[in-house]
C-alpha atoms as a PDB file:
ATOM      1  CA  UNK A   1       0.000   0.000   0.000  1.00  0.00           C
ATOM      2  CA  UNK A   2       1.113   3.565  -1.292  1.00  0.00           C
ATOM      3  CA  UNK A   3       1.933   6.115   1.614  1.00  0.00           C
ATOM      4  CA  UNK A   4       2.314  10.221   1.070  1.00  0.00           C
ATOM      5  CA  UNK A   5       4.971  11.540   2.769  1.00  0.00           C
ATOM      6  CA  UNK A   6       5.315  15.476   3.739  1.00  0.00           C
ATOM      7  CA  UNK A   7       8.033  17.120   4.565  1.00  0.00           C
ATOM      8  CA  UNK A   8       6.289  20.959   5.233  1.00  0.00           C
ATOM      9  CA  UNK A   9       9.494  23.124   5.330  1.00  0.00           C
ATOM     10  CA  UNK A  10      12.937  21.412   4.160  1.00  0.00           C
ATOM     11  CA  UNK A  11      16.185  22.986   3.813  1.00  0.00           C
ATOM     12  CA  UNK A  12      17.447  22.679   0.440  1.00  0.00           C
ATOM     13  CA  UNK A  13      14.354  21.985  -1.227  1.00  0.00           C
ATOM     14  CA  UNK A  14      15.590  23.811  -4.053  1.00  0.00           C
ATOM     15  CA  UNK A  15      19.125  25.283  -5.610  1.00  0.00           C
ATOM     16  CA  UNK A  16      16.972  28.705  -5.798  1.00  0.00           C
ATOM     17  CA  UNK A  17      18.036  31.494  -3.258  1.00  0.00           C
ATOM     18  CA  UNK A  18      14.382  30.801  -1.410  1.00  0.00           C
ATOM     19  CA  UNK A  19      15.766  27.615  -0.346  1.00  0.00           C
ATOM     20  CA  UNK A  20      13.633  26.290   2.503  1.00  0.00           C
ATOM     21  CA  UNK A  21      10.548  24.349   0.657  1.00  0.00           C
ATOM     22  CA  UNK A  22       7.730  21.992   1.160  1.00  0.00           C
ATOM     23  CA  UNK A  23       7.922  18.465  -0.750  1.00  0.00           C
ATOM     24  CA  UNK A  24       5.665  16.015  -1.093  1.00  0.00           C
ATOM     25  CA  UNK A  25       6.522  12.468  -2.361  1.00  0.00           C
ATOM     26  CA  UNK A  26       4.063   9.104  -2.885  1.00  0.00           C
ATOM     27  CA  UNK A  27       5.684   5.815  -2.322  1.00  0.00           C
ATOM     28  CA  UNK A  28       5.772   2.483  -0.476  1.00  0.00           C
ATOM     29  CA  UNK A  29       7.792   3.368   2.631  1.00  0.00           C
ATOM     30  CA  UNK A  30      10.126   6.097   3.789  1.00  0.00           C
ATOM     31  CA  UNK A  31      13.523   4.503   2.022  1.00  0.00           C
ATOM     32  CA  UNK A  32      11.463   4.606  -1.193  1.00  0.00           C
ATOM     33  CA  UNK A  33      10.260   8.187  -0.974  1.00  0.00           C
ATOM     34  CA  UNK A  34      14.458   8.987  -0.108  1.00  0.00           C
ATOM     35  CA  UNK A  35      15.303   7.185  -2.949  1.00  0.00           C
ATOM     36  CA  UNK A  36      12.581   8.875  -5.231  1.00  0.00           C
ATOM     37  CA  UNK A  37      13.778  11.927  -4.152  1.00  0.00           C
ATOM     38  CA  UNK A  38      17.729  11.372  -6.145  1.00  0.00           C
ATOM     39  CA  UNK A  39      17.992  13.673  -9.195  1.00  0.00           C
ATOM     40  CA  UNK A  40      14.942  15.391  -8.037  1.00  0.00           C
ATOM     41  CA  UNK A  41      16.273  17.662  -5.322  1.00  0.00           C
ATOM     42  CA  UNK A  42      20.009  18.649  -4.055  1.00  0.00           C
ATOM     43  CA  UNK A  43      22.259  15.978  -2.443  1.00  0.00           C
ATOM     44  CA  UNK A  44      22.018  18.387   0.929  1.00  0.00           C
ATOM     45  CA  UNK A  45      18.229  18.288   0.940  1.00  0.00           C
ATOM     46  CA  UNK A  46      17.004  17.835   4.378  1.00  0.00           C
ATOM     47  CA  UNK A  47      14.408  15.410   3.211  1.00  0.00           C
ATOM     48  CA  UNK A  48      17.121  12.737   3.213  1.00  0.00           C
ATOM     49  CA  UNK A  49      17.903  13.109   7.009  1.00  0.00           C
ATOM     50  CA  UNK A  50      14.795  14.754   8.530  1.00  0.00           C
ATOM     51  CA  UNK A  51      11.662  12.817   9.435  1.00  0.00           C
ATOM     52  CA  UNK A  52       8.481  14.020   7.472  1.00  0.00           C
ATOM     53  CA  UNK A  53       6.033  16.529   8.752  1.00  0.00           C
ATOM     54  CA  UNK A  54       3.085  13.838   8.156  1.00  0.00           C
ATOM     55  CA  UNK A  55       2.757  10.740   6.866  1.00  0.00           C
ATOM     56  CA  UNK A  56      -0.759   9.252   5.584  1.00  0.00           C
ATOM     57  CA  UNK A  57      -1.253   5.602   4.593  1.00  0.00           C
ATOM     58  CA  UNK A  58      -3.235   6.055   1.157  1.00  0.00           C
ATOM     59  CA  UNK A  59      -6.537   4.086   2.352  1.00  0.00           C
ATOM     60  CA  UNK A  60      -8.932   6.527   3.239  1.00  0.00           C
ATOM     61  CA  UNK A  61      -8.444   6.101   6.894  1.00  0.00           C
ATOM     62  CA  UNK A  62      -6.949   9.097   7.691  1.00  0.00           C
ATOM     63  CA  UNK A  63      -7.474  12.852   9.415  1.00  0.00           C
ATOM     64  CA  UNK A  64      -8.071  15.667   6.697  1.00  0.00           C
ATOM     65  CA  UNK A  65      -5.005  17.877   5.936  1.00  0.00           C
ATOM     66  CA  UNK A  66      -4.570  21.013   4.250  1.00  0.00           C
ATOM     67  CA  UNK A  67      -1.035  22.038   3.737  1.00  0.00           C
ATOM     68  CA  UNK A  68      -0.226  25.150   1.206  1.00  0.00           C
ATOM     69  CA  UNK A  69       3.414  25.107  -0.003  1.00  0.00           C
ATOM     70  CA  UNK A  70       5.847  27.927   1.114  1.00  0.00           C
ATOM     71  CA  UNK A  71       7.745  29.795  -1.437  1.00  0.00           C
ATOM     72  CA  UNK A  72      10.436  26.787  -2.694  1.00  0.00           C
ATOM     73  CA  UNK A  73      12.248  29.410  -5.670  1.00  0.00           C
ATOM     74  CA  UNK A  74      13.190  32.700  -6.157  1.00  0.00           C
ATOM     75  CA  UNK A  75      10.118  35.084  -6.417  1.00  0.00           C
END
């Protein structure tokens, strides 16, 4: 079963000056959200080391959540 991960504010979300983002990945288990995450963001992305905001199991049996993404890039 598919899990969403959420990391709601990550250093080095981005190589943009605005560096502090929020990310969002779908996958099976935390190690396969990390490893989605190569070539997508920078090496030093705190999404490799840092334990999600939330994390939902994708079966319906969850609280509602509402998260709007902080500026990731240079405005």
């Amino acid at each position: 079963m598919s899990k969403i991960f959420i990391w709601e504010r990550v250093d080095e979300a981005t190589c943009n000056y605005h560096d502090e983002g929020g990310i969002v990945v779908v996958a099976d288990d935390l190690d396969d959200a990390r490893r989605t995450l190569v070539g997508q963001v920078p090496e030093n992305c705190g999404a490799f080391n840092e334990e999600p905001t939330r994390a939902f199991d994708l079966n319906g049996n969850h609280d509602r959540y509402t998260f709007v993404f902080p500026d990731a890039g240079c405005c």
